[in-house]
PDB file of N, CA and C in Angstrom:
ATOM      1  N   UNK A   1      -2.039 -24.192 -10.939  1.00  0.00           N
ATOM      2  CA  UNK A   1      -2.839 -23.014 -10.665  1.00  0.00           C
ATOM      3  C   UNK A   1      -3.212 -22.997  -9.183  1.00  0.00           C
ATOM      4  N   UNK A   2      -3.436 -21.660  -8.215  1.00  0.00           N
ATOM      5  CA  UNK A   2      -3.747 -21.797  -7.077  1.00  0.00           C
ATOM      6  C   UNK A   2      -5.207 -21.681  -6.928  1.00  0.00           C
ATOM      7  N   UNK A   3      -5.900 -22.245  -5.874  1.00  0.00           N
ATOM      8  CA  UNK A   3      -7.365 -21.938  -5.314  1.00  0.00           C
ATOM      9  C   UNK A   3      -7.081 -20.617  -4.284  1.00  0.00           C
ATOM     10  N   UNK A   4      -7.528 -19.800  -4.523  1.00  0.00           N
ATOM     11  CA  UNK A   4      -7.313 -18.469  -3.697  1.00  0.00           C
ATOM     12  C   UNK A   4      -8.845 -18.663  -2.609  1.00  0.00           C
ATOM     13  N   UNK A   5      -8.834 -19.048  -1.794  1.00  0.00           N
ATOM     14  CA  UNK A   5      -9.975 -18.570  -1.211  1.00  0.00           C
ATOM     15  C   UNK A   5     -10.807 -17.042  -0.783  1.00  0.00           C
ATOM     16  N   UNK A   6     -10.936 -16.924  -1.621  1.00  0.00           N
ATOM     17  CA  UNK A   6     -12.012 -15.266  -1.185  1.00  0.00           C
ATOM     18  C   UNK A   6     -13.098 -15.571  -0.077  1.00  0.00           C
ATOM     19  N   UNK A   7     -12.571 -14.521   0.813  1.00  0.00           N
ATOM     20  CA  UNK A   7     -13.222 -14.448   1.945  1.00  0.00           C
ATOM     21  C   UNK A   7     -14.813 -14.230   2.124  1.00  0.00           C
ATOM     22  N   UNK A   8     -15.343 -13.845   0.721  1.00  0.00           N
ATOM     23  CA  UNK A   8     -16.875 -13.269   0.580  1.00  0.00           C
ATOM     24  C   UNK A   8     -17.325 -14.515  -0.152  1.00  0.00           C
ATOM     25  N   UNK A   9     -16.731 -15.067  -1.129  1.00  0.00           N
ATOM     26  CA  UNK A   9     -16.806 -15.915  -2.241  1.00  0.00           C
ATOM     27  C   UNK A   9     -16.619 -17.215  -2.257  1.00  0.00           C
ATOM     28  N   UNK A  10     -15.576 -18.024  -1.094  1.00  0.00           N
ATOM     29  CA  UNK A  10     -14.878 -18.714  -1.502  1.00  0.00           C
ATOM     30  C   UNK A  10     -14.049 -19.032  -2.623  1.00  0.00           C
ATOM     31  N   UNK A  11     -13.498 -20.416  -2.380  1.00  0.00           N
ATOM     32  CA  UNK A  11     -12.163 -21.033  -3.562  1.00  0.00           C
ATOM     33  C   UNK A  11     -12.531 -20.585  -4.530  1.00  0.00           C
ATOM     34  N   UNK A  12     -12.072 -19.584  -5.631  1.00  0.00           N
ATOM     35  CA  UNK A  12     -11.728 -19.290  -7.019  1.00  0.00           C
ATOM     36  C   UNK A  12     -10.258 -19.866  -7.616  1.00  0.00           C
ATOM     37  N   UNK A  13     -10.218 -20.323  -8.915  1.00  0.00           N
ATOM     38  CA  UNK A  13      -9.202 -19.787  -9.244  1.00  0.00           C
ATOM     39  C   UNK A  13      -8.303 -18.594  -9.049  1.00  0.00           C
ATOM     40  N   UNK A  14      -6.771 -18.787  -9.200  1.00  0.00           N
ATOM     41  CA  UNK A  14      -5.891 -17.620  -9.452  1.00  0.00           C
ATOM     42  C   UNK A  14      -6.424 -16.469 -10.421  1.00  0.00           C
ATOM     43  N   UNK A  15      -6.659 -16.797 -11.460  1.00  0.00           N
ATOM     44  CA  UNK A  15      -7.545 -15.748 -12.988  1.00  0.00           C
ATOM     45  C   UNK A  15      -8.043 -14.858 -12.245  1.00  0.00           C
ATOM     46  N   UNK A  16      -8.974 -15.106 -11.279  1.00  0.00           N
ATOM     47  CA  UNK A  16      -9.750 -14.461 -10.773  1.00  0.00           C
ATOM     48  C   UNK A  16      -9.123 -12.953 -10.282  1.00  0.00           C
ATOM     49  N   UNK A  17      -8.118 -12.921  -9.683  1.00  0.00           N
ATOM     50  CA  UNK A  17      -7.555 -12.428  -8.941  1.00  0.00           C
ATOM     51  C   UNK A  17      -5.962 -11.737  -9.639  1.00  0.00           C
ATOM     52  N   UNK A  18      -6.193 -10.579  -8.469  1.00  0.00           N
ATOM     53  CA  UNK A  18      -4.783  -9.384  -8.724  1.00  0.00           C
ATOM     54  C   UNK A  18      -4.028  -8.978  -7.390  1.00  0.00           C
ATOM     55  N   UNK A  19      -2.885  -9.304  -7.641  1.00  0.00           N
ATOM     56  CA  UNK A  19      -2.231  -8.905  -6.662  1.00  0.00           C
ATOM     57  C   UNK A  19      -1.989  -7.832  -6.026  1.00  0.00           C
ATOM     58  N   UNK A  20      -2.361  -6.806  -5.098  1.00  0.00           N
ATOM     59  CA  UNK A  20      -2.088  -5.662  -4.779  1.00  0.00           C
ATOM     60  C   UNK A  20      -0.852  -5.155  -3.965  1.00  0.00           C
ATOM     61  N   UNK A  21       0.213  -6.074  -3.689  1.00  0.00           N
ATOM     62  CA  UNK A  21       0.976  -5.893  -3.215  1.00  0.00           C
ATOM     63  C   UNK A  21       1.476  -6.604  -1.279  1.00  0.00           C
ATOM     64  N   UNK A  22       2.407  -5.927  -0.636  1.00  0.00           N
ATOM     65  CA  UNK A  22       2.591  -6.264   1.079  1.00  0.00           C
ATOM     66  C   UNK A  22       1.110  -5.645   1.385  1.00  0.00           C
ATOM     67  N   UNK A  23       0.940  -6.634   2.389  1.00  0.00           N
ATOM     68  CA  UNK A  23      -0.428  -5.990   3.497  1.00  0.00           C
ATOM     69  C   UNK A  23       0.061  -5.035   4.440  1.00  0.00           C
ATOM     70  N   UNK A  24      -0.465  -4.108   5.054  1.00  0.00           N
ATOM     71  CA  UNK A  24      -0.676  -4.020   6.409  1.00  0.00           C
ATOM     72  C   UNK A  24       0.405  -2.829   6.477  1.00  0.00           C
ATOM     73  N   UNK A  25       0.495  -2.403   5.049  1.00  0.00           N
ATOM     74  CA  UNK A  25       1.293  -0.753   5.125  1.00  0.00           C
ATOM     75  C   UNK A  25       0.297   0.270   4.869  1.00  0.00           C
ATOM     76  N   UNK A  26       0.674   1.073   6.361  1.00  0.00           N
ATOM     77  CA  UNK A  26       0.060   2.565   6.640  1.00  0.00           C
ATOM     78  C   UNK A  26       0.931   3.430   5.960  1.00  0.00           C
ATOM     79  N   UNK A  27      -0.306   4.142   5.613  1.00  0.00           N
ATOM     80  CA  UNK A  27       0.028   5.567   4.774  1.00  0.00           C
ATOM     81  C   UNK A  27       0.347   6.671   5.990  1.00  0.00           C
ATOM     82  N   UNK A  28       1.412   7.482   5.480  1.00  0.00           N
ATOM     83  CA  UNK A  28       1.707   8.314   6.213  1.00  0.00           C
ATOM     84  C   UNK A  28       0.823   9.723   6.931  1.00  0.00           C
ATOM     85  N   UNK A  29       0.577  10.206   7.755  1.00  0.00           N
ATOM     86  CA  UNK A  29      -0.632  10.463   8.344  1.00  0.00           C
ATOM     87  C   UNK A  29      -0.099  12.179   7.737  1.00  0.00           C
ATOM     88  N   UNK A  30       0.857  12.794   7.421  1.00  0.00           N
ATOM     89  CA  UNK A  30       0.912  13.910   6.933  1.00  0.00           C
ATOM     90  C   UNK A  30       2.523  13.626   5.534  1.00  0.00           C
ATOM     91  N   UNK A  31       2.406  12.983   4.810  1.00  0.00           N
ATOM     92  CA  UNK A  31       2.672  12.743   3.848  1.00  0.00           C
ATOM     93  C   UNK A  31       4.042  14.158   2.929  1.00  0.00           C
ATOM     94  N   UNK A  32       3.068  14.934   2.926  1.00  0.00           N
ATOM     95  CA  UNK A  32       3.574  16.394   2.819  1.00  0.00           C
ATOM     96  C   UNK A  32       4.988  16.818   3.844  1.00  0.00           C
ATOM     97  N   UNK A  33       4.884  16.324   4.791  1.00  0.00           N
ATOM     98  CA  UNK A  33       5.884  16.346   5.703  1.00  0.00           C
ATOM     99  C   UNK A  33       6.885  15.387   5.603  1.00  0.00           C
ATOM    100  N   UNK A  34       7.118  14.180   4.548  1.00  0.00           N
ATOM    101  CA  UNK A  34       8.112  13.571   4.422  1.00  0.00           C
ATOM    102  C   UNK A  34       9.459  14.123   3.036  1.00  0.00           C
ATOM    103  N   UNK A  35      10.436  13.815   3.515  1.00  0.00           N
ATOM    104  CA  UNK A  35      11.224  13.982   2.499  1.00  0.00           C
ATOM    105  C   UNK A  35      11.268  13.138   1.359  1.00  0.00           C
ATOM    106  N   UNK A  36      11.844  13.745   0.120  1.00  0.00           N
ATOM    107  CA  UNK A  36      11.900  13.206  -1.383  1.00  0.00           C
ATOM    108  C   UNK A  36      11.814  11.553  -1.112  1.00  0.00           C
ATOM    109  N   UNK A  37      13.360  11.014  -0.555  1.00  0.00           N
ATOM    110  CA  UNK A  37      13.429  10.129   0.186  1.00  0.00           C
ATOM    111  C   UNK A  37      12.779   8.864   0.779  1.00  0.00           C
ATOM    112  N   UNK A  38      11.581   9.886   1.850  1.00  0.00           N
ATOM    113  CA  UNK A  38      11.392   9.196   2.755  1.00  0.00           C
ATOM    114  C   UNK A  38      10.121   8.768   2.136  1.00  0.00           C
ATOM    115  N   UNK A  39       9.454   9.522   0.734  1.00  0.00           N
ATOM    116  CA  UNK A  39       8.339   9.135   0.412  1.00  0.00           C
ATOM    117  C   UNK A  39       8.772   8.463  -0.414  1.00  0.00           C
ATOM    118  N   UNK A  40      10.013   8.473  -1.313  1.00  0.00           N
ATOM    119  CA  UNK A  40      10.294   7.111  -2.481  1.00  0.00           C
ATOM    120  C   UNK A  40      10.333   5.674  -1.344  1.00  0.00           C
ATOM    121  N   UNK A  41      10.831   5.914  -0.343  1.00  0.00           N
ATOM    122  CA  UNK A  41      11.115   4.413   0.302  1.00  0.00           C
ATOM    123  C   UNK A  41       9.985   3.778   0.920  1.00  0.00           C
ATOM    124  N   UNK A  42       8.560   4.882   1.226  1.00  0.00           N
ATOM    125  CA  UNK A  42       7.188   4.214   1.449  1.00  0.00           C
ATOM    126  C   UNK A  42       6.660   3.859   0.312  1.00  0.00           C
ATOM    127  N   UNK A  43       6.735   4.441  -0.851  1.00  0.00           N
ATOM    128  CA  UNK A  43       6.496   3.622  -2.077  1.00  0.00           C
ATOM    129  C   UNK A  43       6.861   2.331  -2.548  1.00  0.00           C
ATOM    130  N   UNK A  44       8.291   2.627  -2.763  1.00  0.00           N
ATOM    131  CA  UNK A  44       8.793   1.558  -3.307  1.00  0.00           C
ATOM    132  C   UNK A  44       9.401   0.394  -2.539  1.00  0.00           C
ATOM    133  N   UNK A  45       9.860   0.609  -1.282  1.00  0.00           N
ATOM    134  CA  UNK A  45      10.737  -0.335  -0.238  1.00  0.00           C
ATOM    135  C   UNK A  45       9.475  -1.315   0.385  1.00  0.00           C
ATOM    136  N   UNK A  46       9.433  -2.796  -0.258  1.00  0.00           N
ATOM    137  CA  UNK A  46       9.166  -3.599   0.601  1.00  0.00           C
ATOM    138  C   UNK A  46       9.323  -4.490   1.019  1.00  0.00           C
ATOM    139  N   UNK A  47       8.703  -5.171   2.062  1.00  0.00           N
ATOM    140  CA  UNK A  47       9.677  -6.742   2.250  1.00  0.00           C
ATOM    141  C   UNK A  47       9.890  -7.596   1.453  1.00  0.00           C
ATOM    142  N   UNK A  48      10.627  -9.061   1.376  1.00  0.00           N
ATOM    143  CA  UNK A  48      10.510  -9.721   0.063  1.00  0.00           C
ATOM    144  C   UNK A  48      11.362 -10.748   0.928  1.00  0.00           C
ATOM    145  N   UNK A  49      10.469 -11.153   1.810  1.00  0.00           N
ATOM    146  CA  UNK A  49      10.985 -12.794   2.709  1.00  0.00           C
ATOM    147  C   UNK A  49      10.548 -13.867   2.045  1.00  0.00           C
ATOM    148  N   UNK A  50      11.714 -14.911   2.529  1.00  0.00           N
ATOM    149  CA  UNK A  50      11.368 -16.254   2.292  1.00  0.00           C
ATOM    150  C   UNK A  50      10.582 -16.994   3.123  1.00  0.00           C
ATOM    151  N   UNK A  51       9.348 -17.113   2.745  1.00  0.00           N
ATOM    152  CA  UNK A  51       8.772 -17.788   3.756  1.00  0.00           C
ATOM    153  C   UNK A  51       7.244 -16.821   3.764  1.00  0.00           C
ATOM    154  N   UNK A  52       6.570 -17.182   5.385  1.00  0.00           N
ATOM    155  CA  UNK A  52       5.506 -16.851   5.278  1.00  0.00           C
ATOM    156  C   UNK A  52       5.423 -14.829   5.092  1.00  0.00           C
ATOM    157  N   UNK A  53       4.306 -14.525   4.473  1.00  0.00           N
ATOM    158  CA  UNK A  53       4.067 -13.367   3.791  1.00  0.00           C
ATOM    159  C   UNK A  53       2.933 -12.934   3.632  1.00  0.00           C
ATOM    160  N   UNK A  54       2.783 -11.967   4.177  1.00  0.00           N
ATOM    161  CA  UNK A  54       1.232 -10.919   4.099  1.00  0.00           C
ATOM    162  C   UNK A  54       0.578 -10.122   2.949  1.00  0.00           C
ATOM    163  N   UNK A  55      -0.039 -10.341   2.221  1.00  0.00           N
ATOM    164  CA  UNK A  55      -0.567  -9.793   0.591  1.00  0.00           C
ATOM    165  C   UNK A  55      -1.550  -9.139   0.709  1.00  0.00           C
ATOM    166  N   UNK A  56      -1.960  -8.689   0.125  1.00  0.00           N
ATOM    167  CA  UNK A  56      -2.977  -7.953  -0.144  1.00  0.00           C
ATOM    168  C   UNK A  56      -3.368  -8.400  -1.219  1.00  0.00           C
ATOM    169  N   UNK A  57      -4.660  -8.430  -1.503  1.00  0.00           N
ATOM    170  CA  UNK A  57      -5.421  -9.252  -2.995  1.00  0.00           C
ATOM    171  C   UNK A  57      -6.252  -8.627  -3.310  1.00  0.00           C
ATOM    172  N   UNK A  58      -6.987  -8.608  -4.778  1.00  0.00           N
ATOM    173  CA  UNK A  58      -8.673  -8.035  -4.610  1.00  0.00           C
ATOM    174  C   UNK A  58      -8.861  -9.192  -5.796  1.00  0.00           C
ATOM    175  N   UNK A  59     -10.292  -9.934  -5.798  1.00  0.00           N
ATOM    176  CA  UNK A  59     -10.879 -10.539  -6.243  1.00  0.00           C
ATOM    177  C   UNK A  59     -11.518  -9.943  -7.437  1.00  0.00           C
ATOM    178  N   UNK A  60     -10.275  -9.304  -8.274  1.00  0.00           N
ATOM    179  CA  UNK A  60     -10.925  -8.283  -9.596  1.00  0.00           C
ATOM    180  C   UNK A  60     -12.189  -9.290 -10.410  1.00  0.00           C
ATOM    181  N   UNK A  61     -12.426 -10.796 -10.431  1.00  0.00           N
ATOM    182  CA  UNK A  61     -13.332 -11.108 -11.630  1.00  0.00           C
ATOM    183  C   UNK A  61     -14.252 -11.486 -10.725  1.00  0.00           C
ATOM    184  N   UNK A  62     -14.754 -10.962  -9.795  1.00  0.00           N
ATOM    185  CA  UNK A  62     -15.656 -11.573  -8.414  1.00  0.00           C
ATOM    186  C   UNK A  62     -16.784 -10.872  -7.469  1.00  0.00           C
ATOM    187  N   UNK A  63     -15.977 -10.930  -6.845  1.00  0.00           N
ATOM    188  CA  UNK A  63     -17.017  -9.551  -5.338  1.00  0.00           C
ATOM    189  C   UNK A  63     -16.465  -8.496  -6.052  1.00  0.00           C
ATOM    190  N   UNK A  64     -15.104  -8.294  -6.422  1.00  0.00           N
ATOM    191  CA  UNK A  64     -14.040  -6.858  -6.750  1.00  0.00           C
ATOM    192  C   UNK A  64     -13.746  -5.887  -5.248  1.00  0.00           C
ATOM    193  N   UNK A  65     -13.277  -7.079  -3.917  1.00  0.00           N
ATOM    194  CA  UNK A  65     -13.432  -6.704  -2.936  1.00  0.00           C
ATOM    195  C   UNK A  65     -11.552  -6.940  -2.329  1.00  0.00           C
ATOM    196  N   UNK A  66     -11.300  -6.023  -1.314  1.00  0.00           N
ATOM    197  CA  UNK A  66      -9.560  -6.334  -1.392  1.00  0.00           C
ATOM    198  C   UNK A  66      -9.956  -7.067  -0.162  1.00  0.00           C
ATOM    199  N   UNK A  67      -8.728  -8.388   0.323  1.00  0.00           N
ATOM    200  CA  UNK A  67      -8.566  -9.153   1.179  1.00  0.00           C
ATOM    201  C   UNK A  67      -7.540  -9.197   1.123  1.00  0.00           C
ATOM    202  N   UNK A  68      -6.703  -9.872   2.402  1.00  0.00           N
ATOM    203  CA  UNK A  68      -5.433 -10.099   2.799  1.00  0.00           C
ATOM    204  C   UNK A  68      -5.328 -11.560   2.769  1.00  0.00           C
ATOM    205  N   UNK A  69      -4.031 -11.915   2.299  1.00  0.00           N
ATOM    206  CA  UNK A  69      -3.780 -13.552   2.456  1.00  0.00           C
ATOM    207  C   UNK A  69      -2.165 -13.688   2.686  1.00  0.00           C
ATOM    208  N   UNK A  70      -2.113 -14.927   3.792  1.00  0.00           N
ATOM    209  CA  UNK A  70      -1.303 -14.856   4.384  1.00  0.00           C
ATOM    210  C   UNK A  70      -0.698 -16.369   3.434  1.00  0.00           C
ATOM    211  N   UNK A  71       0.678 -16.160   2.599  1.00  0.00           N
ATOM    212  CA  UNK A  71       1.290 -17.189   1.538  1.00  0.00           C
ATOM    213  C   UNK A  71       2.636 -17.390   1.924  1.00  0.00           C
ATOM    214  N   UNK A  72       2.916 -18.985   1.651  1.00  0.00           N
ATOM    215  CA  UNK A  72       4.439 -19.066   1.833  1.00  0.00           C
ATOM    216  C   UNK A  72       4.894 -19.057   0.583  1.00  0.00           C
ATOM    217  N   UNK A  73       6.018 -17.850   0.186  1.00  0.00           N
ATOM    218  CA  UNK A  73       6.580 -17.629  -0.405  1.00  0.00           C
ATOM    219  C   UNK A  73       7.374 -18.726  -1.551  1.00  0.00           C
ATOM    220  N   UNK A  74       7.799 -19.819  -0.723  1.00  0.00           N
ATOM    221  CA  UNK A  74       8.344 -20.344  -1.034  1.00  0.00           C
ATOM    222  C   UNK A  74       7.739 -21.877  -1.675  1.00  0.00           C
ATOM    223  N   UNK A  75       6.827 -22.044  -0.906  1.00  0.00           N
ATOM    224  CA  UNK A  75       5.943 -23.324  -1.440  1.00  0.00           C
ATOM    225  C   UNK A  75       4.954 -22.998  -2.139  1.00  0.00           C
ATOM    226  N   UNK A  76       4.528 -21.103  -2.508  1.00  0.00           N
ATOM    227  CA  UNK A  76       3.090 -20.962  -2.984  1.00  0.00           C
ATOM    228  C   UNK A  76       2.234 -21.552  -2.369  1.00  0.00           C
ATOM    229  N   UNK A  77       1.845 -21.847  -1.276  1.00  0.00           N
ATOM    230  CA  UNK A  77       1.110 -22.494  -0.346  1.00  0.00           C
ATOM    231  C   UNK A  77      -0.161 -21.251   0.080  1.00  0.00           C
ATOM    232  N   UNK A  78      -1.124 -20.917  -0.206  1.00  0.00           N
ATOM    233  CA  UNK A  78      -2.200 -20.154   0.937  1.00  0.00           C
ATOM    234  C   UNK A  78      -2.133 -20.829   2.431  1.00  0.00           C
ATOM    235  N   UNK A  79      -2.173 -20.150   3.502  1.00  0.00           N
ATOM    236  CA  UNK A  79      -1.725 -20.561   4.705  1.00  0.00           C
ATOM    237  C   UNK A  79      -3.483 -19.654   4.917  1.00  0.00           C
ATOM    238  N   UNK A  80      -3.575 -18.787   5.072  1.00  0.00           N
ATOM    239  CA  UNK A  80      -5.205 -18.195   5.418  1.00  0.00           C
ATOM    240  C   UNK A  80      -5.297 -17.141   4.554  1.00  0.00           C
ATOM    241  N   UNK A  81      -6.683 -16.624   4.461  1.00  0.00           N
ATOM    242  CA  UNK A  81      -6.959 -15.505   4.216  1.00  0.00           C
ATOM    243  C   UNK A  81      -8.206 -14.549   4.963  1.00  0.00           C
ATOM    244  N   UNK A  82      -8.400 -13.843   4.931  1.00  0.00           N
ATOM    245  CA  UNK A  82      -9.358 -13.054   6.155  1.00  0.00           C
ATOM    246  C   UNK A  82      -9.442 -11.151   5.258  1.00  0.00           C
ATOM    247  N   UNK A  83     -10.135 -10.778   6.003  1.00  0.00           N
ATOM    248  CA  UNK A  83     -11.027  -9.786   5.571  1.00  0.00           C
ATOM    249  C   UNK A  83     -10.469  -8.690   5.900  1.00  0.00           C
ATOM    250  N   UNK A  84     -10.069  -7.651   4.958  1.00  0.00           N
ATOM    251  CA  UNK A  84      -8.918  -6.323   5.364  1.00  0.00           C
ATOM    252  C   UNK A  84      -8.722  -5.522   7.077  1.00  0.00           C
ATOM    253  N   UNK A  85     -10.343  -5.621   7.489  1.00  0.00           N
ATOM    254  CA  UNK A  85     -10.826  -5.051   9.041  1.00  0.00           C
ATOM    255  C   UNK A  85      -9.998  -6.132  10.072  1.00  0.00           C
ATOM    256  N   UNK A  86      -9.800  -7.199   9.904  1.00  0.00           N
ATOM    257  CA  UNK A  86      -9.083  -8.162  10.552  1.00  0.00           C
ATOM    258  C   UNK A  86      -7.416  -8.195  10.728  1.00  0.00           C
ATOM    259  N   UNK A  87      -7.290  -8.777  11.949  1.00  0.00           N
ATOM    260  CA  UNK A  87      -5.907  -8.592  12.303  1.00  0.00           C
ATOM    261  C   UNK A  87      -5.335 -10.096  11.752  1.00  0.00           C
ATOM    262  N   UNK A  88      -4.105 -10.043  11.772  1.00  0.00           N
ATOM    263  CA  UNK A  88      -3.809 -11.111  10.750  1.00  0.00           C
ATOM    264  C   UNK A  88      -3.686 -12.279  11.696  1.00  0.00           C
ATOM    265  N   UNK A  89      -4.034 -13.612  11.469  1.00  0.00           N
ATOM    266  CA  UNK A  89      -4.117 -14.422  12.379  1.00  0.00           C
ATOM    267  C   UNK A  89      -2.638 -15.166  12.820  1.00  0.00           C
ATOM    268  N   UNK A  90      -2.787 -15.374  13.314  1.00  0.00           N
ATOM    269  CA  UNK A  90      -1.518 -16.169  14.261  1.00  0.00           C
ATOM    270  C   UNK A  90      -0.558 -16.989  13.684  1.00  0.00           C
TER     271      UNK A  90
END
């Protein structure tokens, strides 16, 4: 099982927690103006590297607050996590 650190909360269990998907995707600023296309591929198209990876989380059994955590893919490793207003660390 992983210790997710919540940024408001600290270490929880995994249970705790829901995955919301890649971090750090902007919504399109006139939406209406994209094609069939171009809005299926902001939906559905996202990265899916080996290695380190930007998430998005929310602490559904907790604060119920979304945070970003930065995971290696490959080891399930938490590498950091930090607070959505924050730029992702280094």
């Amino acid at each position: 099982m992983l210790l997710i650190p919540c940024p408001w909360c600290g270490p929880r269990p995994e249970l705790e927690f829901h995955h919301g998907g890649e971090a750090h995707i902007a919504r399109p600023e006139d939406p209406s103006a994209l094609s069939g296309t171009e809005w299926a591929a902001f939906l559905y198209h996202r990265g899916n590297p080996k290695g380190s990876h930007a998430e998005r989380w929310r602490h559904q059994h907790g604060c119920g607050r979304f945070f970003n955590c930065v995971r290696d893919t490959v080891t399930d490793r938490i590498v950091v996590t930090y607070k959505p207003d924050e730029k992702r660390p280094a």
